[in-house]
Protein backbone atom coordinates (compact mmCIF):
# COMPACT_ATOMS: atom_id res chain seq x y z
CA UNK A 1 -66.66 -15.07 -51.83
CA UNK A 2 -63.34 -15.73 -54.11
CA UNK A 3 -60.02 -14.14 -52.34
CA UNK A 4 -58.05 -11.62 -54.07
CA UNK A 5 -55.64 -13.05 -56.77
CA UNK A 6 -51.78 -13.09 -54.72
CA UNK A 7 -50.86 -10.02 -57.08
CA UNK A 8 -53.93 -8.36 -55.91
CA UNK A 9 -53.52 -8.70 -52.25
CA UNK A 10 -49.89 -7.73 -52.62
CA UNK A 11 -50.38 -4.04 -53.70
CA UNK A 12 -50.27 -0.94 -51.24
CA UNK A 13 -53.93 0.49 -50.71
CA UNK A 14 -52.41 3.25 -52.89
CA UNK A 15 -51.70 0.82 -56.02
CA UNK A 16 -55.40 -0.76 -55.65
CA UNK A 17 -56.72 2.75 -55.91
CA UNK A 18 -55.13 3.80 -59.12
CA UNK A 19 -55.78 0.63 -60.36
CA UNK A 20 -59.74 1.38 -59.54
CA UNK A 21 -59.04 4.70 -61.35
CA UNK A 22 -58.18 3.27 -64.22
CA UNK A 23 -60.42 0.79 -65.20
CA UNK A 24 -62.88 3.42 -64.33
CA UNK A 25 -61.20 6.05 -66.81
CA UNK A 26 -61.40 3.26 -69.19
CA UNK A 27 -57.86 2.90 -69.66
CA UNK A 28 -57.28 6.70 -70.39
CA UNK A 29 -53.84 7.90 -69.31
CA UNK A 30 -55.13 11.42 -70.55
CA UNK A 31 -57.74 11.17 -67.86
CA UNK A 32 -56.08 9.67 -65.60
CA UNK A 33 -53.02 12.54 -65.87
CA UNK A 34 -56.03 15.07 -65.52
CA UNK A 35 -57.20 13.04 -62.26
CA UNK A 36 -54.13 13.15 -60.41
CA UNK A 37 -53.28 16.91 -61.64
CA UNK A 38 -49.79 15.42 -63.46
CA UNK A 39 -48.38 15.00 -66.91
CA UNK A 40 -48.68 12.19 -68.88
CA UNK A 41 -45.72 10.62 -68.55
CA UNK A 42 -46.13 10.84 -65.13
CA UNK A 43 -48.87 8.74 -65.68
CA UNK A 44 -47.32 6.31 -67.64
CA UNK A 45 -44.26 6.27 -64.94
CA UNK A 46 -46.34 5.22 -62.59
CA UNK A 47 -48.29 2.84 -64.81
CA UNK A 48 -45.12 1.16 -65.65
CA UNK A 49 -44.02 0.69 -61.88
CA UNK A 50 -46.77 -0.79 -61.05
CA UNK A 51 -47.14 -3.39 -64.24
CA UNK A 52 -43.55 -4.34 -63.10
CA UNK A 53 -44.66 -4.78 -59.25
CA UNK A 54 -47.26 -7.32 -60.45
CA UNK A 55 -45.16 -8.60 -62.75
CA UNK A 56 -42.65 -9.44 -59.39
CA UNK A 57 -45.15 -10.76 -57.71
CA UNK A 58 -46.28 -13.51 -60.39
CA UNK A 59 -42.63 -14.21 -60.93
CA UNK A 60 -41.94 -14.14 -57.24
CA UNK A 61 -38.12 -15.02 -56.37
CA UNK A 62 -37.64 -18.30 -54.10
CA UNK A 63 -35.15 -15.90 -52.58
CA UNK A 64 -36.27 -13.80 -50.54
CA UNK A 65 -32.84 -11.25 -50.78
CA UNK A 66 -33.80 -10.97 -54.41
CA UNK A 67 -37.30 -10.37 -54.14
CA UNK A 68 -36.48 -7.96 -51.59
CA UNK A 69 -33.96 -5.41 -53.85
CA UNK A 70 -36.48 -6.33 -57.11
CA UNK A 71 -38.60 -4.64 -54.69
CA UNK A 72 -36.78 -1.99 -53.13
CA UNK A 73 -35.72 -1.24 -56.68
CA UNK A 74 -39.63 -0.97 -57.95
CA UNK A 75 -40.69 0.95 -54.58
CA UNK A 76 -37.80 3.52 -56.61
CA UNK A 77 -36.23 2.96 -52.88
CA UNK A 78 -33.08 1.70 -54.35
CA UNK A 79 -31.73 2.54 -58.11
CA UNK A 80 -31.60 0.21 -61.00
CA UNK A 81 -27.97 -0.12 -61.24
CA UNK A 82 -27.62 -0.32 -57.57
CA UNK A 83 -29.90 -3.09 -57.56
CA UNK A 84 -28.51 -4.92 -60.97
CA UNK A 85 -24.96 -4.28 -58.55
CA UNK A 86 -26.26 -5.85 -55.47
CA UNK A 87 -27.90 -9.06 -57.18
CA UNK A 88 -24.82 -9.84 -59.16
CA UNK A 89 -22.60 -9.20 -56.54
CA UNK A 90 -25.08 -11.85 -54.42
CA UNK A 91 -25.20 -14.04 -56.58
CA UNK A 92 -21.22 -14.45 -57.35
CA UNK A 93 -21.33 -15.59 -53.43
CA UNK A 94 -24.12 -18.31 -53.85
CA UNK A 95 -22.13 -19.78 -56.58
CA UNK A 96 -18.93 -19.47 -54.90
């Protein structure tokens, strides 16, 4: 049996279930919206995080501090600008 693609494997049981959700809605955010008992754009929110989680994960960082607030900042567990903050504030050090 082939192993789950590294993308796959990486998602919350959560993520994997919307995912199975949608492909069974046939792509319908409509449906999906009336699924989960939300708006739209609600739907598309979450849609969105999770297309950029993957999107980490293929792209992974070689540093783990980065791939860590990327992550924090997907997981909407740290803000965007707190996140753009901390990375260029990092990254001023490591070229110190």
């Amino acid at each position: 049996m082939d192993t789950l693609p590294s993308w796959m494997a990486g998602l919350e049981a959560e993520d994997s279930e919307f995912i199975r959700k949608f492909v069974l809605a046939s792509g319908s955010l409509k449906e999906m919206a009336g699924l989960y008992g939300v708006s739209y754009p609600t739907v598309r929110l979450r849609l969105d995080r999770l297309i950029q989680k993957i999107k980490l994960s293929e792209t992974a960082e070689a540093d783990p501090y980065v791939a860590l607030v990327k992550r924090l900042a997907v997981d909407d567990r740290l803000d965007f600008d707190t996140a753009k903050l901390l990375l260029s504030e990092y990254r001023k050090t490591k070229e110190a």
